[in-house]
N, C-alpha and C. Protein backbone atom coordinates (compact mmCIF):
# COMPACT_ATOMS: atom_id res chain seq x y z
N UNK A 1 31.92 143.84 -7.51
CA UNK A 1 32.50 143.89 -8.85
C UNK A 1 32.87 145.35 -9.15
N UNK A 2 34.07 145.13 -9.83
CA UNK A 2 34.33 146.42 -10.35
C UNK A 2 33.48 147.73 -10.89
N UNK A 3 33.54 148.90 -11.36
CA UNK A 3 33.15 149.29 -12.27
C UNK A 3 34.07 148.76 -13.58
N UNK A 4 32.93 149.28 -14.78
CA UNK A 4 33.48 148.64 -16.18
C UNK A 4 33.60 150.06 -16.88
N UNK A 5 34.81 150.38 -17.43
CA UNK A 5 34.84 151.59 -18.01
C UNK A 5 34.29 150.98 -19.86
N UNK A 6 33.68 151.94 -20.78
CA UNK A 6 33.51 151.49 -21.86
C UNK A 6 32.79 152.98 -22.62
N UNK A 7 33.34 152.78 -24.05
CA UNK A 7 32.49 153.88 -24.90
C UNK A 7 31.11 154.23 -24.65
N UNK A 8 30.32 153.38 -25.54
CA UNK A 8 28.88 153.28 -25.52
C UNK A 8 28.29 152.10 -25.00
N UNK A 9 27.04 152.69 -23.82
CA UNK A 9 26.10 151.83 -23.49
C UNK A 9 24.98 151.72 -23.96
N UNK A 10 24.40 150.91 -24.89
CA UNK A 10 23.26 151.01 -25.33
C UNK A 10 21.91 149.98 -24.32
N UNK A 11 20.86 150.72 -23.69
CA UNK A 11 20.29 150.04 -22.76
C UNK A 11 19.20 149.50 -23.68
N UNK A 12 18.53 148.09 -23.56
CA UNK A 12 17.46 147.43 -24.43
C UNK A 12 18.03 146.84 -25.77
N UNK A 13 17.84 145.65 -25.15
CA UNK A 13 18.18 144.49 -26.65
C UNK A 13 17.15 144.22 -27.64
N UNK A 14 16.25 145.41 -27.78
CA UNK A 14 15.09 145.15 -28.53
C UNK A 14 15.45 145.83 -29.95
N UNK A 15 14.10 145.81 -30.77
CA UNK A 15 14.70 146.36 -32.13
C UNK A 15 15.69 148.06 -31.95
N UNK A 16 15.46 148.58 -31.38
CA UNK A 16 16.78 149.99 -31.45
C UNK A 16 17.40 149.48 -31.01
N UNK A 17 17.99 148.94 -29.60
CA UNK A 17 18.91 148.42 -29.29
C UNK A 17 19.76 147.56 -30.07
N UNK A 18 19.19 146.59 -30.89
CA UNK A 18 19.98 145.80 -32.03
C UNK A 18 20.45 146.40 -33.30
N UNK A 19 19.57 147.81 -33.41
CA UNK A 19 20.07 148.31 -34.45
C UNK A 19 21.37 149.04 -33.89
N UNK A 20 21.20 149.48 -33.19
CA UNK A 20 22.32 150.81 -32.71
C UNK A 20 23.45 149.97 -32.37
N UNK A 21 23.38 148.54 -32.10
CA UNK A 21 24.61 147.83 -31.84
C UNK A 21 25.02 146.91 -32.99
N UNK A 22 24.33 146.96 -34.04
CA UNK A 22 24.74 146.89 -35.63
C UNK A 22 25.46 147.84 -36.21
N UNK A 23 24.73 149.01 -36.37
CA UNK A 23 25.53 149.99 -36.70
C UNK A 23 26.74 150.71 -36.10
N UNK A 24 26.69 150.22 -34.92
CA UNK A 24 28.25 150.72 -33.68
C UNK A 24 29.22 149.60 -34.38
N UNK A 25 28.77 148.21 -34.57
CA UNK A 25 30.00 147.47 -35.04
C UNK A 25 30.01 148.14 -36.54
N UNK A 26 29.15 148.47 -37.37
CA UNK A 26 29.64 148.02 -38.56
C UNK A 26 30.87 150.03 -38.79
N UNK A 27 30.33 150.59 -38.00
CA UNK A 27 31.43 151.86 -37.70
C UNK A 27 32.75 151.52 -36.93
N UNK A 28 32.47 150.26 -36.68
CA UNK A 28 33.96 149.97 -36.16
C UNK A 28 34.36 149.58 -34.74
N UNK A 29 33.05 149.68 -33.78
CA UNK A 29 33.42 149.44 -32.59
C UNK A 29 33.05 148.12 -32.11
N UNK A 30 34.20 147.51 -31.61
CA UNK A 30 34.07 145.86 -30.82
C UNK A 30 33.40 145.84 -30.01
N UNK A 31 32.43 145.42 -29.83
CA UNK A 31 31.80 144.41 -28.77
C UNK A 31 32.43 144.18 -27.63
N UNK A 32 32.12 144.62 -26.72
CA UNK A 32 32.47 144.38 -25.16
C UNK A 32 33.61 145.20 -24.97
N UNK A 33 34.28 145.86 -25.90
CA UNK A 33 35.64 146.50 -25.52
C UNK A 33 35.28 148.52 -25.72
N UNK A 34 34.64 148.03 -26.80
CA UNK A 34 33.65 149.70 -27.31
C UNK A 34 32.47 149.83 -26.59
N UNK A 35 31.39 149.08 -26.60
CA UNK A 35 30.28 149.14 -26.69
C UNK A 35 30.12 147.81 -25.75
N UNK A 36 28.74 148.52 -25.31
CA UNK A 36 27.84 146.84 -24.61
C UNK A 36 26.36 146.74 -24.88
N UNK A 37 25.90 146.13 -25.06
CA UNK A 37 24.10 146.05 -24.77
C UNK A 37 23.65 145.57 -23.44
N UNK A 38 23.04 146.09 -22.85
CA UNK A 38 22.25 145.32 -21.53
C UNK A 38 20.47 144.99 -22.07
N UNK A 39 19.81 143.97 -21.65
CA UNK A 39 18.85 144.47 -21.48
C UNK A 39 18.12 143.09 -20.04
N UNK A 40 16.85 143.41 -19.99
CA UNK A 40 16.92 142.64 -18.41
C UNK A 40 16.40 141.28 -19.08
N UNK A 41 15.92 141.28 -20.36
CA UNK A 41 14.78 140.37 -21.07
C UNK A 41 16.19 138.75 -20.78
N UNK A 42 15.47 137.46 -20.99
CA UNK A 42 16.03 136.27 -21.09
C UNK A 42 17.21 136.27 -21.98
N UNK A 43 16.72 136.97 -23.45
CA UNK A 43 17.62 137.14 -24.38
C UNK A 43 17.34 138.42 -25.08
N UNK A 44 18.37 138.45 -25.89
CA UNK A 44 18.15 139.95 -27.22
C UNK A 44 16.67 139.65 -27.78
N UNK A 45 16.62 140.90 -28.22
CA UNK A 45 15.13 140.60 -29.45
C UNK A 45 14.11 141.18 -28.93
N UNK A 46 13.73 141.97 -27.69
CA UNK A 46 12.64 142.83 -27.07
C UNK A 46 11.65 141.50 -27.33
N UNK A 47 10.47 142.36 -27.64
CA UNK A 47 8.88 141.93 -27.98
C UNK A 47 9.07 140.29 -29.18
N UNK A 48 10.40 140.41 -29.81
CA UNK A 48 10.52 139.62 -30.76
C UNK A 48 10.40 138.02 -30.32
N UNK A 49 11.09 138.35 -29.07
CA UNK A 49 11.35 136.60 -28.19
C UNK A 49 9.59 136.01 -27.87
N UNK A 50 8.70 137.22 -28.03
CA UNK A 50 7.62 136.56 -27.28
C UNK A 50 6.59 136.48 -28.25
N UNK A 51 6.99 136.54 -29.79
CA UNK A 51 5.64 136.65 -30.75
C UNK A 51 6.06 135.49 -31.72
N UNK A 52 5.97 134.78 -32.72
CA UNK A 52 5.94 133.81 -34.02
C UNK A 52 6.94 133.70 -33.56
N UNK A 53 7.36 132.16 -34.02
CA UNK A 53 9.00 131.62 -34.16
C UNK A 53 9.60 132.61 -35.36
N UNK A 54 8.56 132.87 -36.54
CA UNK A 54 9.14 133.35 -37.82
C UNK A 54 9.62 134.69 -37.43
N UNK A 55 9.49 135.17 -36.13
CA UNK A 55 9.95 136.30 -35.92
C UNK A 55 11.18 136.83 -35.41
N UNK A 56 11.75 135.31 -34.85
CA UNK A 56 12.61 135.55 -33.55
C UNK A 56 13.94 135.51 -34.63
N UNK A 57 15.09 136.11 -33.66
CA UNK A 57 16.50 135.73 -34.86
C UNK A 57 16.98 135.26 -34.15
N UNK A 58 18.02 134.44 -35.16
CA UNK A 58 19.03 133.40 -35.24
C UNK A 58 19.97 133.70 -35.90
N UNK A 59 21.12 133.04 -35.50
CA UNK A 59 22.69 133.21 -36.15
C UNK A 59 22.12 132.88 -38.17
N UNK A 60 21.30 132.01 -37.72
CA UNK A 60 20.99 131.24 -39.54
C UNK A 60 20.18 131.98 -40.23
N UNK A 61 19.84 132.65 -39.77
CA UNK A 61 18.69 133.68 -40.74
C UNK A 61 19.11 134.67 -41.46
N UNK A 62 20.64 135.02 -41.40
CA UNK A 62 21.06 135.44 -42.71
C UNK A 62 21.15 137.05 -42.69
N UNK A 63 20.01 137.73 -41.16
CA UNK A 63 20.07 139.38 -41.30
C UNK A 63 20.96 140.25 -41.12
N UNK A 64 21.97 139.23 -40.38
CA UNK A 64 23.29 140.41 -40.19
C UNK A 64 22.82 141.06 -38.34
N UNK A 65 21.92 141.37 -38.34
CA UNK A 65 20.79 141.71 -37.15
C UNK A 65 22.13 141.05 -35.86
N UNK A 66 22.23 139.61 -36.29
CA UNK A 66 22.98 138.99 -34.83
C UNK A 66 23.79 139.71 -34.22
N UNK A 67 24.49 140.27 -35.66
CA UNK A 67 25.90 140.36 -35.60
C UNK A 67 26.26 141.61 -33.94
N UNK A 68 25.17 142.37 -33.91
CA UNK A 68 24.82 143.20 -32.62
C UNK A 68 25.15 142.45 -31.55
N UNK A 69 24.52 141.14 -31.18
CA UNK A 69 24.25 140.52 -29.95
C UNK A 69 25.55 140.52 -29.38
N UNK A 70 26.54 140.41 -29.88
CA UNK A 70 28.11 140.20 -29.27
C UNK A 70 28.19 140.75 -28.33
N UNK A 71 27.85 142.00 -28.04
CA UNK A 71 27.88 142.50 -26.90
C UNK A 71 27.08 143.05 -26.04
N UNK A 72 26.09 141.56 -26.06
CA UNK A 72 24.85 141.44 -25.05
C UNK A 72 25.04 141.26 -24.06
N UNK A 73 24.79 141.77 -22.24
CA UNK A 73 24.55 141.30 -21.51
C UNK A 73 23.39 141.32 -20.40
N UNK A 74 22.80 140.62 -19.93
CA UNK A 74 21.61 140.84 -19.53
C UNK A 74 21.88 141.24 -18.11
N UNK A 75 21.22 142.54 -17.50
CA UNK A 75 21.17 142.85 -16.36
C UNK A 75 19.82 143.56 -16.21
N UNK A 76 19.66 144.37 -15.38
CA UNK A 76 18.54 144.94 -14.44
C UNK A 76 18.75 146.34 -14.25
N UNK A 77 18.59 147.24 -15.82
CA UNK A 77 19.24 148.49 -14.99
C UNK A 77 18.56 149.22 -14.38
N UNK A 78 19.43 149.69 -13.29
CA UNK A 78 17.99 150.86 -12.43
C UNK A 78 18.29 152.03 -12.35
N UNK A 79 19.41 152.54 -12.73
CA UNK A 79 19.56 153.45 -12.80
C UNK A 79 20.61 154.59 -14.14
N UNK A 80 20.79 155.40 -14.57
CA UNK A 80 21.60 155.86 -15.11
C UNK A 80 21.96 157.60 -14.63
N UNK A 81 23.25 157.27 -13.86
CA UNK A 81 23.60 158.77 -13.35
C UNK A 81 24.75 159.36 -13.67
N UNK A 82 25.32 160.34 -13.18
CA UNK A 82 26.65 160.94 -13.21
C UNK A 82 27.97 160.52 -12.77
N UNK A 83 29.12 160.00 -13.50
CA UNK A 83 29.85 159.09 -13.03
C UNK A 83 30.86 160.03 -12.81
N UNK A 84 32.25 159.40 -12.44
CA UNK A 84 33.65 159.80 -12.24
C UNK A 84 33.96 160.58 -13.61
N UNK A 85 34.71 161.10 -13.61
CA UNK A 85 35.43 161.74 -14.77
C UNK A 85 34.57 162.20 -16.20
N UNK A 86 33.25 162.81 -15.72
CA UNK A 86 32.32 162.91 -16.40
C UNK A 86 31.49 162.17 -17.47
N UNK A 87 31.63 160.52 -17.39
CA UNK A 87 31.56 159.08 -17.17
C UNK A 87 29.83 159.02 -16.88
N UNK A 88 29.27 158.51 -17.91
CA UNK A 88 27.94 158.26 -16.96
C UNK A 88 28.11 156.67 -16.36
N UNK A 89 27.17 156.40 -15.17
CA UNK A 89 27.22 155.25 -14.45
C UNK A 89 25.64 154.73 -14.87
N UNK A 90 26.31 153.52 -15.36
CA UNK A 90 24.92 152.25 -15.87
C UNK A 90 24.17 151.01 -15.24
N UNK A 91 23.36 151.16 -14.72
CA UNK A 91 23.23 150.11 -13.57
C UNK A 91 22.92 149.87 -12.53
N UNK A 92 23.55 148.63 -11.94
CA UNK A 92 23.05 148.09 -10.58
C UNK A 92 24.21 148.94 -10.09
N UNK A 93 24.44 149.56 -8.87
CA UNK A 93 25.97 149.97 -7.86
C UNK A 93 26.91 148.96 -7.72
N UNK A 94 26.66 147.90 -7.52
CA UNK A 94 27.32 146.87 -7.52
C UNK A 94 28.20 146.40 -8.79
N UNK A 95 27.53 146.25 -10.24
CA UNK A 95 28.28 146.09 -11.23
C UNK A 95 27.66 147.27 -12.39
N UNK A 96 28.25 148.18 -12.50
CA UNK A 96 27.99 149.63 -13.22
C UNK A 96 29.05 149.32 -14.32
N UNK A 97 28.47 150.30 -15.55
CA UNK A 97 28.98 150.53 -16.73
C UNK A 97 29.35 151.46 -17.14
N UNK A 98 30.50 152.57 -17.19
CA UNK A 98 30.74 153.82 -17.00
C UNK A 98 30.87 154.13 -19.00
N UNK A 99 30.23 155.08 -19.29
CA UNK A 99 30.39 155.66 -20.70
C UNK A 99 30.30 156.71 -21.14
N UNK A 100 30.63 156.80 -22.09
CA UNK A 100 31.13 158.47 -22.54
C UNK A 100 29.70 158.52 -23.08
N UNK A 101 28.91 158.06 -23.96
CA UNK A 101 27.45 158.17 -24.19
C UNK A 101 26.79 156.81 -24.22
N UNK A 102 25.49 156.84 -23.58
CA UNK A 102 24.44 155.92 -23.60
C UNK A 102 23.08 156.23 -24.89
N UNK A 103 23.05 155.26 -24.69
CA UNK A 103 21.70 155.24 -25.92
C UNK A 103 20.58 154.43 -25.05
N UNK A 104 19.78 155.61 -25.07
CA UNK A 104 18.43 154.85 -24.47
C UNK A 104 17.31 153.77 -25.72
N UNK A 105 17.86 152.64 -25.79
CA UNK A 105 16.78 151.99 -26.53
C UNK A 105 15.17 151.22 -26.24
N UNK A 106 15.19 151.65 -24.92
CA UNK A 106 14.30 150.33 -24.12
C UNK A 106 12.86 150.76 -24.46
């Protein structure tokens, strides 16, 4: 697979990670075209997926919180290094995420 060129990578779909990809959309940047989330978990939500139902989110719960997930995808990252065109590289070698800044949320 290609590399993926993109703005911001934010690594961890947990609470920073959902925030920082709330606040990236609500500044204006699209989902998957600006910005991405990775994290390795089943789904978004860190620690959230594994404690009370009353804890976990949903499209129906009204927090706005979702609105982040858009540009969730779950991978395995292992690494974050120095890319092409002063580009950092996100990832597996195989399918990498190249960005002008990362946000470590994990």
């Amino acid at each position: 697979m290609a590399d993926r060129d993109i703005e911001v990578v934010v690594i961890g779909g947990g609470q920073a990670g959902l925030s920082a990809g709330y606040f990236l959309r609500r500044s204006g940047f699209v989902p998957e075209r600006d910005y991405v989330l990775l994290d390795h978990s089943p789904s978004p939500g860190g620690a959230w997926q594994f404690r009370w139902p009353a804890l976990r989110l949903s499209p129906q719960d009204g927090s706005g919180a979702t609105a982040a997930l858009d540009g969730g995808t779950r991978v395995h990252v292992l690494a974050v290094r120095e890319g092409e065109r002063g580009r950092l590289a996100v990832g597996p070698p195989a399918d990498r995420q190249l960005g002008s800044a990362v946000v470590g949320a994990g």
